[in-house]
N, C-alpha and C. Protein backbone atom coordinates (compact mmCIF):
# COMPACT_ATOMS: atom_id res chain seq x y z
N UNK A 1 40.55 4.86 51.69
CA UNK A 1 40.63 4.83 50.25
C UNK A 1 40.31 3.42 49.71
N UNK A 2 40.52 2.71 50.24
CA UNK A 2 40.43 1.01 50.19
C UNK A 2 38.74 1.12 49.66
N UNK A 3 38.38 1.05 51.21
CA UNK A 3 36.81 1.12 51.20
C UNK A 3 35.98 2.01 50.24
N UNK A 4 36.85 2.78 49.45
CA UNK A 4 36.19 3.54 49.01
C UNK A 4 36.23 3.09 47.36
N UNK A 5 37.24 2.43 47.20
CA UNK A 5 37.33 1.56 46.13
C UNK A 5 36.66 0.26 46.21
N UNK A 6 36.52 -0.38 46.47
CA UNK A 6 35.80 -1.48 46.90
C UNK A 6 34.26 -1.43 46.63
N UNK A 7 33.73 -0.11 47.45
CA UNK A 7 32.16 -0.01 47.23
C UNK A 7 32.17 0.65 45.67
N UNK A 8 33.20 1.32 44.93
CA UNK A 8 33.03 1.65 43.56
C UNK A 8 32.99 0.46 42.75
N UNK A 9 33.65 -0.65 42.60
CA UNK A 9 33.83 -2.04 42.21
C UNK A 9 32.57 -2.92 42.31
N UNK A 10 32.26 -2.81 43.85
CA UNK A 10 30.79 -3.88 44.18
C UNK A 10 29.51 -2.89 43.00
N UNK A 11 29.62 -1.69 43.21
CA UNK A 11 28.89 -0.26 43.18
C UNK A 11 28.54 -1.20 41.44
N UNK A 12 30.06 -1.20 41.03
CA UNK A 12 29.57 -1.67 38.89
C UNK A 12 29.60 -2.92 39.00
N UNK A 13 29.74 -3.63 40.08
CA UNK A 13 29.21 -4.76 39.50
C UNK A 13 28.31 -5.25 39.80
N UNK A 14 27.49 -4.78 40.31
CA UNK A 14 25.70 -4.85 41.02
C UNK A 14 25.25 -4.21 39.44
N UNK A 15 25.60 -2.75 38.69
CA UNK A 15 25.28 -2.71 38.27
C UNK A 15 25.07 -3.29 37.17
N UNK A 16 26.14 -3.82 36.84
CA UNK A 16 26.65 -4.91 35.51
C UNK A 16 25.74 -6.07 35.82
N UNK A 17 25.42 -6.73 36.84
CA UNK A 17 24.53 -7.90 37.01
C UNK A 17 23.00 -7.64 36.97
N UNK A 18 22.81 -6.59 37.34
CA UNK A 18 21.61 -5.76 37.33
C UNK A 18 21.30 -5.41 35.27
N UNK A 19 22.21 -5.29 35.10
CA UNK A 19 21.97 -4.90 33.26
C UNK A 19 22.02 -6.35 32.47
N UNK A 20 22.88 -6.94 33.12
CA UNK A 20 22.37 -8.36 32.49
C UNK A 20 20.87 -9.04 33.01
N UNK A 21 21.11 -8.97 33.88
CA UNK A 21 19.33 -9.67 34.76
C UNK A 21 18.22 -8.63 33.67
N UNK A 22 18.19 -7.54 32.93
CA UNK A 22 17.15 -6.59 32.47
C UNK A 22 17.00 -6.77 31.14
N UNK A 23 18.58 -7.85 30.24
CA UNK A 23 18.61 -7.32 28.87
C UNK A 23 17.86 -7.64 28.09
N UNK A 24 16.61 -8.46 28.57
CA UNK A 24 15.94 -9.41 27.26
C UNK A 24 14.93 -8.30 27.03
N UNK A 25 14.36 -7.89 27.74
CA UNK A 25 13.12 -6.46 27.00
C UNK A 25 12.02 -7.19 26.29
N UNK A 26 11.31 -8.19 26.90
CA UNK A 26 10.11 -8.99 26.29
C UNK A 26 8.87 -7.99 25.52
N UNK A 27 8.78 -8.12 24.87
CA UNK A 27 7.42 -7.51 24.72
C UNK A 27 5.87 -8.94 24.05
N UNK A 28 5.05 -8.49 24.22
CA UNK A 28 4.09 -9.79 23.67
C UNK A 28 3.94 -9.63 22.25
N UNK A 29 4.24 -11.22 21.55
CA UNK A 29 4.05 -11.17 20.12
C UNK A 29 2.74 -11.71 19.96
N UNK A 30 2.22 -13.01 20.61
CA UNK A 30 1.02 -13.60 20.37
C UNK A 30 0.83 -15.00 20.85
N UNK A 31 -0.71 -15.19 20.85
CA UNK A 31 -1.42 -16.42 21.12
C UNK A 31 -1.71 -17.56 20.01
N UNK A 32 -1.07 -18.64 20.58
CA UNK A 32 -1.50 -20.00 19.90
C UNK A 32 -2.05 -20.59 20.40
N UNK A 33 -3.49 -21.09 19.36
CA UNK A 33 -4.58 -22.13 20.28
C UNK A 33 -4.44 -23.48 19.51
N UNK A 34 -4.38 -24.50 20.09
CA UNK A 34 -4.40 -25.73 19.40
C UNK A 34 -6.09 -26.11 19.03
N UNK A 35 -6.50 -26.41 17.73
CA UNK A 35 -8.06 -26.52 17.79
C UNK A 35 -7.87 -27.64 16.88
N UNK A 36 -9.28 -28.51 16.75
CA UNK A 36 -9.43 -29.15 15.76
C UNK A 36 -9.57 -29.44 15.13
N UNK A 37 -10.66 -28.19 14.53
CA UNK A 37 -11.21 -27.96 12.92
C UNK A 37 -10.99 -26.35 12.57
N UNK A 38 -9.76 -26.47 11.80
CA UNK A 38 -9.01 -25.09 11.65
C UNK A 38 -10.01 -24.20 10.49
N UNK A 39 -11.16 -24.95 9.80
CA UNK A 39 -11.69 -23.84 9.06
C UNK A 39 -13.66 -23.54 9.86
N UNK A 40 -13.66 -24.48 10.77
CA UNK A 40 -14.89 -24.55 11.79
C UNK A 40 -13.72 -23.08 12.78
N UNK A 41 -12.75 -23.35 13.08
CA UNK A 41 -12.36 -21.99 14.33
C UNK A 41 -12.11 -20.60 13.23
N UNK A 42 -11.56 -20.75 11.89
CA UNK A 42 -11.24 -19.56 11.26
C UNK A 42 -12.51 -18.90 10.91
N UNK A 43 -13.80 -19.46 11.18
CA UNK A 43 -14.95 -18.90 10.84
C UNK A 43 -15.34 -17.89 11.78
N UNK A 44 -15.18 -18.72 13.29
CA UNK A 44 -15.92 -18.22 14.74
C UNK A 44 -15.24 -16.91 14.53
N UNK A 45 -13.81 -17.30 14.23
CA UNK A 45 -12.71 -15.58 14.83
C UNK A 45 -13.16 -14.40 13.53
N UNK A 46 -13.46 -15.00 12.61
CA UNK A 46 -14.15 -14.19 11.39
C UNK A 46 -15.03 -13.35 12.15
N UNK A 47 -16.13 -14.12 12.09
CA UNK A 47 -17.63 -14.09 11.97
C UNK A 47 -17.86 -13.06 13.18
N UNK A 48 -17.54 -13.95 14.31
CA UNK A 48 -17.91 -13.45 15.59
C UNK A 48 -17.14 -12.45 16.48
N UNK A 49 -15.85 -12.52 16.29
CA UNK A 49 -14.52 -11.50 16.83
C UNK A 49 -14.53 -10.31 15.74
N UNK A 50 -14.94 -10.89 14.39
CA UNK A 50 -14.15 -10.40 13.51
C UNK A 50 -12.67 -9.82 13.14
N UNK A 51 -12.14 -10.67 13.39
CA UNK A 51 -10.50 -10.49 13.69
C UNK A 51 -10.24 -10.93 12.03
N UNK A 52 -9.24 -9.95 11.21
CA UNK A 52 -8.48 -10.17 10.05
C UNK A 52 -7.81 -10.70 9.98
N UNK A 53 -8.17 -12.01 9.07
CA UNK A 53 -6.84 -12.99 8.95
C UNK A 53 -5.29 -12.34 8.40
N UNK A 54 -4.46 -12.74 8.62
CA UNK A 54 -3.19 -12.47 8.06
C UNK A 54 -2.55 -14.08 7.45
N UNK A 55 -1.30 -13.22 7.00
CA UNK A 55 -0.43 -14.42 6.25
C UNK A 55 -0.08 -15.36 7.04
N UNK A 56 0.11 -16.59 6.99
CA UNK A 56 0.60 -17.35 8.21
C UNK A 56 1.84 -17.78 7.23
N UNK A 57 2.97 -16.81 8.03
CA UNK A 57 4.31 -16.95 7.32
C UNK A 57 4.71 -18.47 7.60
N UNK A 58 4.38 -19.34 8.24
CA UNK A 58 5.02 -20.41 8.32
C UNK A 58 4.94 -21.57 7.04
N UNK A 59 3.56 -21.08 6.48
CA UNK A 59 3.63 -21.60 5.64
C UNK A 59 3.05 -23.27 5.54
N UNK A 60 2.56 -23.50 6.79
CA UNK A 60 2.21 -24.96 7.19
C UNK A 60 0.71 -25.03 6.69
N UNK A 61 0.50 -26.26 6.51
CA UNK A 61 -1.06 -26.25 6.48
C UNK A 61 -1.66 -26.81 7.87
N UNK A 62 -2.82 -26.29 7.70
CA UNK A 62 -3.64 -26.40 9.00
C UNK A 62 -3.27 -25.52 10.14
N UNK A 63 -2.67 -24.55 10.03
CA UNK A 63 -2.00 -23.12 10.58
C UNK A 63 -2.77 -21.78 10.15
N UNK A 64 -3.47 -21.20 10.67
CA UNK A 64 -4.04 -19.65 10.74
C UNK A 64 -3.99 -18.43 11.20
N UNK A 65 -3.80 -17.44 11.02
CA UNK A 65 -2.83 -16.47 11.61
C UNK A 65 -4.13 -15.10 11.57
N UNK A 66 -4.42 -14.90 12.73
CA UNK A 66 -4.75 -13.42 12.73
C UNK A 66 -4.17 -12.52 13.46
N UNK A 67 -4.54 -11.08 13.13
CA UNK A 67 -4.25 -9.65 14.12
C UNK A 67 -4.88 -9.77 14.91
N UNK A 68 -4.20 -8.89 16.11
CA UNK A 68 -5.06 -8.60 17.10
C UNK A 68 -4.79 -7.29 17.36
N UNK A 69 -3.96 -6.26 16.15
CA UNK A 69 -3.69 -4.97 16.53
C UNK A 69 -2.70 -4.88 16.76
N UNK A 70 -1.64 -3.93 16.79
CA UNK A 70 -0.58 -3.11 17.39
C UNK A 70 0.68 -4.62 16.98
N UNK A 71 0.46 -5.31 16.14
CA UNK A 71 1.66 -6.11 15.90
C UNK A 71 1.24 -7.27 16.59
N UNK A 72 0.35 -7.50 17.27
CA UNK A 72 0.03 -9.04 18.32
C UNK A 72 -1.36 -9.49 17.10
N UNK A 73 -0.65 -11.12 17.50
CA UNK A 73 -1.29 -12.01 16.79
C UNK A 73 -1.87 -13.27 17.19
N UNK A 74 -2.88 -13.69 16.47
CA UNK A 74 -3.51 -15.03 17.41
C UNK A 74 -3.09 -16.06 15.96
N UNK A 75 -2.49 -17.28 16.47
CA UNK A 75 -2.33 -18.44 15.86
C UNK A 75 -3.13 -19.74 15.92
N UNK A 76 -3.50 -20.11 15.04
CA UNK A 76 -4.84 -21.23 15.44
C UNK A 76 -3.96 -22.25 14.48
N UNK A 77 -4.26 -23.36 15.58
CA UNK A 77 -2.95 -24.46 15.26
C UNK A 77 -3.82 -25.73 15.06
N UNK A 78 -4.14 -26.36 14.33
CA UNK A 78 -4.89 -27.77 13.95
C UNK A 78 -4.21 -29.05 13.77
N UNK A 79 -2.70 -28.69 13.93
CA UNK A 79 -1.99 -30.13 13.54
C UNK A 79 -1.27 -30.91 14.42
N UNK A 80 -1.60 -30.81 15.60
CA UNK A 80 -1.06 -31.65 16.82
C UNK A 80 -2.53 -32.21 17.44
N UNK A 81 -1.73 -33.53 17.24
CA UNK A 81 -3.02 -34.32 18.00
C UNK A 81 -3.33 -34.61 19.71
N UNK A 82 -4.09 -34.93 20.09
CA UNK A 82 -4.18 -34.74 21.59
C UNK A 82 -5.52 -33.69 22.15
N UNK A 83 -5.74 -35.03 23.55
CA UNK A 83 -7.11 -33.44 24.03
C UNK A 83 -6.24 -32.74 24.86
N UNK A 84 -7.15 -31.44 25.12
CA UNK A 84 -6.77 -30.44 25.80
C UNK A 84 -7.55 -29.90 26.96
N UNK A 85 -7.42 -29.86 27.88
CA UNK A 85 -8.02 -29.38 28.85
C UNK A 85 -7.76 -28.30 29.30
N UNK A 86 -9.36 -27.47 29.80
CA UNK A 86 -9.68 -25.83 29.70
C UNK A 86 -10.60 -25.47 30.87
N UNK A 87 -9.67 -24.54 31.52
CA UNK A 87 -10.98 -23.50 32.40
C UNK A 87 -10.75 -22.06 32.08
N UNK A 88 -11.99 -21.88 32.77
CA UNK A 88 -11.84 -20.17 32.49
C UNK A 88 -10.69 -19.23 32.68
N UNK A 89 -9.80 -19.71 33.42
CA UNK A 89 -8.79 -18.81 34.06
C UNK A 89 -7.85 -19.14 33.44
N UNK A 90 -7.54 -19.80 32.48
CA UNK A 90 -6.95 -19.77 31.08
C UNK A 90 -7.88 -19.09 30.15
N UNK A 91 -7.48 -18.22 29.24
CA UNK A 91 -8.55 -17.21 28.29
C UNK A 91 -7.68 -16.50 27.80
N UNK A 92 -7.97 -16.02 26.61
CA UNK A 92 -7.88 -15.04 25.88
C UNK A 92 -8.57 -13.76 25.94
N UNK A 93 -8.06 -12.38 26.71
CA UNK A 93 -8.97 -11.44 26.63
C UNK A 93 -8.45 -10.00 26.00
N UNK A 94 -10.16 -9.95 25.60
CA UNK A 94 -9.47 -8.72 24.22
C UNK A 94 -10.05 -7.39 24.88
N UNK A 95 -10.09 -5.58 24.34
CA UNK A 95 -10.81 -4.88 25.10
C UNK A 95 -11.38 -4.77 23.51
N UNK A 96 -12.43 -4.21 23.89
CA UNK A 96 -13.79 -3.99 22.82
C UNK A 96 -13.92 -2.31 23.21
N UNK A 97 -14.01 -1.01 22.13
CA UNK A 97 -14.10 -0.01 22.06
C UNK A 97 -15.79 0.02 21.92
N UNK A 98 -16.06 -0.70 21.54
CA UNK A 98 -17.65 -0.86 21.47
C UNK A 98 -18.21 -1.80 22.15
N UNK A 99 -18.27 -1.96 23.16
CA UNK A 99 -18.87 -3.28 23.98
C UNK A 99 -20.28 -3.25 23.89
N UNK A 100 -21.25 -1.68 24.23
CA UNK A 100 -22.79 -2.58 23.68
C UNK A 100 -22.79 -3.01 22.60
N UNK A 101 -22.27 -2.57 21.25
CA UNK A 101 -22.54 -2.84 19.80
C UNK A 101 -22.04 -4.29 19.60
N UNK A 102 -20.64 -5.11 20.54
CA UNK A 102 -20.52 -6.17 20.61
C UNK A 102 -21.70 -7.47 21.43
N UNK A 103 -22.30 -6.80 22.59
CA UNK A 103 -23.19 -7.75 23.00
C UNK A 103 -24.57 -7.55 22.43
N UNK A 104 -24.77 -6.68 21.49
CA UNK A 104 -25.79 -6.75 20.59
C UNK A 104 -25.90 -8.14 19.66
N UNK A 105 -24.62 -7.71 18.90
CA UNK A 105 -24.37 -8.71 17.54
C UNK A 105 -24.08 -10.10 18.35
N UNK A 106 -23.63 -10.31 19.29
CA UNK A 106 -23.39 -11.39 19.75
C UNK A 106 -25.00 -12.03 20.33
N UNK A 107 -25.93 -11.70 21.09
CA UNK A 107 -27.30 -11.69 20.86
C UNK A 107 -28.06 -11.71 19.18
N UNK A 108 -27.34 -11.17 18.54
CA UNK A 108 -28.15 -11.53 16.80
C UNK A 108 -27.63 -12.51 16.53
N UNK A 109 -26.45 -13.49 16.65
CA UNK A 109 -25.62 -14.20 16.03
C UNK A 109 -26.25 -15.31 17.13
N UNK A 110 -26.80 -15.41 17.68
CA UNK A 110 -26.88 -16.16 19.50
C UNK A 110 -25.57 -17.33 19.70
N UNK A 111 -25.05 -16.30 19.94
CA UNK A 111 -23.46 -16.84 20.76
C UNK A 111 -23.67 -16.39 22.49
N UNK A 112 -23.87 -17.66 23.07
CA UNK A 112 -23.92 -17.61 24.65
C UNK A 112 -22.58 -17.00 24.96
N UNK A 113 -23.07 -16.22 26.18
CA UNK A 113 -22.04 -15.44 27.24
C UNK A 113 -22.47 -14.98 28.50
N UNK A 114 -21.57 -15.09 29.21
CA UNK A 114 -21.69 -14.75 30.72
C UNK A 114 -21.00 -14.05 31.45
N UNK A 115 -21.22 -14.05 32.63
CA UNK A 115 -20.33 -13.41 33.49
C UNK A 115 -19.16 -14.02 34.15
N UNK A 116 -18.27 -13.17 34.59
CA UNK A 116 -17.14 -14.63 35.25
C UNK A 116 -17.81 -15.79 36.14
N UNK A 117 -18.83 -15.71 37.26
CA UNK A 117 -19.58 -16.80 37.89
C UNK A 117 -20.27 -17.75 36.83
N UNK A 118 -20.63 -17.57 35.71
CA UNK A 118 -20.91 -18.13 34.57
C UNK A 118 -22.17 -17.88 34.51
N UNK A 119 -23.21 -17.05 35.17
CA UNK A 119 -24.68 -16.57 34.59
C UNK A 119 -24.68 -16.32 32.85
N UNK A 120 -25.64 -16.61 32.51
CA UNK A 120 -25.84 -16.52 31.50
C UNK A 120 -26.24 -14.91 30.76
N UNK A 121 -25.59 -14.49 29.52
CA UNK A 121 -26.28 -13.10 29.36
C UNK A 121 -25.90 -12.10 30.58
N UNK A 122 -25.57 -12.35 31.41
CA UNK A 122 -25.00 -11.11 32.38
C UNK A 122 -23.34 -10.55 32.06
N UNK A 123 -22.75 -9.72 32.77
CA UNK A 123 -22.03 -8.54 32.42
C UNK A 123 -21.05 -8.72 34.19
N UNK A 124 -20.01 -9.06 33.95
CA UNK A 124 -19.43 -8.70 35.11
C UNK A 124 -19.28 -6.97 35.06
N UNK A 125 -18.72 -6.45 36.20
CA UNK A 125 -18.60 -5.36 36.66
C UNK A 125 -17.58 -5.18 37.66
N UNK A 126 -16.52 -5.32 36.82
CA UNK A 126 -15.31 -5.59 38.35
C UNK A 126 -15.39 -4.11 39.19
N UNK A 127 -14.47 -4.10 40.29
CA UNK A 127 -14.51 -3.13 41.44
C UNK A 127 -13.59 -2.05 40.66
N UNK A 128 -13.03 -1.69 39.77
CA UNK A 128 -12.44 -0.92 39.01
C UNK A 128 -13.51 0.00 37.91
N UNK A 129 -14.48 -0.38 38.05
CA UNK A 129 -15.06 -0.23 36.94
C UNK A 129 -15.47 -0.75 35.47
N UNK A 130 -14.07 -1.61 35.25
CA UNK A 130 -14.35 -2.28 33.76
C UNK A 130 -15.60 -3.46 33.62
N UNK A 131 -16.38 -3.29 32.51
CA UNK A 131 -16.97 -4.66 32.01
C UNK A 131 -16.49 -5.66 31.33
N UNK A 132 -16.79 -6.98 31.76
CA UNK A 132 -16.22 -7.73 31.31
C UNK A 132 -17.31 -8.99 30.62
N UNK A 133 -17.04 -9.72 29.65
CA UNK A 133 -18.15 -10.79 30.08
C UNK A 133 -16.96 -11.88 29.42
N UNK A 134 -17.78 -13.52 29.35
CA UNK A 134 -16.85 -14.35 28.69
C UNK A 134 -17.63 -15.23 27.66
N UNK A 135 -17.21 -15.78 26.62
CA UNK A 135 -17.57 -16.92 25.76
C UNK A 135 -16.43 -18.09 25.36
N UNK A 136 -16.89 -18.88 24.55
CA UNK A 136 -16.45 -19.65 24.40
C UNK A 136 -16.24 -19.99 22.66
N UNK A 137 -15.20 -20.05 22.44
CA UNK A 137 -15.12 -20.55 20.61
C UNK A 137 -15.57 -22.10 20.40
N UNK A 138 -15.57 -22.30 19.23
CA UNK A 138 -15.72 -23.91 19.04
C UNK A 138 -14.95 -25.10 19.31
N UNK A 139 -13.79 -25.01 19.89
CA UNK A 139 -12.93 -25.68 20.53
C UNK A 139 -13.02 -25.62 22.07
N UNK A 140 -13.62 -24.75 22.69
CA UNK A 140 -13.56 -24.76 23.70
C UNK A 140 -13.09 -23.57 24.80
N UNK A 141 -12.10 -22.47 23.89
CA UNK A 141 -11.11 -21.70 24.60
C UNK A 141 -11.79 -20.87 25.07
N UNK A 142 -12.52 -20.49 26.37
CA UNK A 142 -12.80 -19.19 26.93
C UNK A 142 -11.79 -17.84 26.34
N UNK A 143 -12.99 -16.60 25.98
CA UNK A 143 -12.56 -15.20 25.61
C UNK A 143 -13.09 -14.05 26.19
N UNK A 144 -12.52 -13.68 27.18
CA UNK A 144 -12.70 -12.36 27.51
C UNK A 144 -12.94 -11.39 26.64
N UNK A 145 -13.53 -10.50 26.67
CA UNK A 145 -13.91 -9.43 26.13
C UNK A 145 -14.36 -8.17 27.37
N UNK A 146 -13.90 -7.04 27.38
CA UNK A 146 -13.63 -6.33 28.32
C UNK A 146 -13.46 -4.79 27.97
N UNK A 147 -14.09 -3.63 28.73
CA UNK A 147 -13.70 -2.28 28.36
C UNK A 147 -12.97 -1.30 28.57
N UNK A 148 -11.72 -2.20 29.28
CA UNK A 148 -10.22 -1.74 29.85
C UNK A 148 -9.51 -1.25 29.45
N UNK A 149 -9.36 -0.60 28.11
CA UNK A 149 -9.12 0.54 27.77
C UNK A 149 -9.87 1.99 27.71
N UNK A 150 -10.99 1.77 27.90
CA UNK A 150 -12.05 2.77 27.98
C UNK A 150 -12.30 3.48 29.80
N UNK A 151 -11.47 3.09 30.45
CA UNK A 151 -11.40 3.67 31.86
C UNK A 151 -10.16 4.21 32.15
C-alpha cells in the first residue's frame, strides 16, 4: 500500500512539473528588422512583397509595421544605430500561393534572385518538393519565398 501511494504522489508530481514545464503556449507574433532608411525599406516591402502596412501601435518614429497574415507581423526598425551583419541562413521566409506570377513581377521590377547556392535567376527545388528561391531587401536581409503551403 506504501508503494502504491508513493508512485500515486511521484505519478502528480511528474505531472504537475510536466504542466508547469508546458504552460507558456508560444505562438509566433513577428519579425523585427533593424534597417537604415525606414522609407527606402517601407517601399521594397510595398512595392516588391507587397505586404500592407499596418498601424505601428508603438507609436515611435522611424518604426513600420506590416502584416504578414493570420495576425504575424514584420517590424522595420530605423532607430538603433550600429552595423549588422547577415547571411543567408538568417532570412525571412514567406510561402507565395502564386510563385510563377511572383518570379514574373520580380523579373519586370528586376529584383535579383537565386537559388540557395546563390545562382542567379534559378529556383531551388528541395527533396520534398517545395520551391524556393531567395533575395535580398535594401538593407541587406535575405527573403525566402517558397511554395510550402502548396504541397
Amino acid at each position: 500500500m506504501k508503494q502504491l501511494l508513493l508512485l500515486f504522489a511521484l505519478t502528480i508530481s511528474i505531472n504537475l512539473s510536466a504542466q508547469e514545464n508546458n504552460s507558456f503556449s508560444f505562438t509566433y507574433n513577428h519579425q523585427a528588422l533593424s534597417i537604415k532608411e525606414v522609407d527606402r525599406s517601407v517601399a521594397f516591402y510595398k512595392t516588391i512583397l507587397k505586404l500592407e502596412e499596418i498601424t505601428n501601435r508603438t507609436k515611435m518614429e522611424g518604426i513600420r509595421w506590416f502584416s504578414l497574415g493570420e495576425g504575424k507581423e514584420l517590424h522595420l526598425v530605423s532607430i538603433l544605430p550600429g552595423e549588422i551583419k547577415l547571411n543567408k541562413a538568417v532570412h525571412l521566409a514567406l510561402t507565395c500561393k502564386n510563385f510563377d506570377a511572383f518570379i514574373k513581377h520580380l523579373t519586370a521590377m528586376q529584383i535579383p534572385y537565386s537559388d540557395w547556392p546563390g545562382t542567379p535567376n534559378k529556383i531551388t527545388l528541395r527533396a520534398d518538393g517545395v520551391q524556393q528561391i531567395y533575395l535580398q531587401d535594401p538593407d541587406g536581409y535575405w527573403i525566402e519565398v517558397n511554395t510550402a503551403a502548396q504541397n
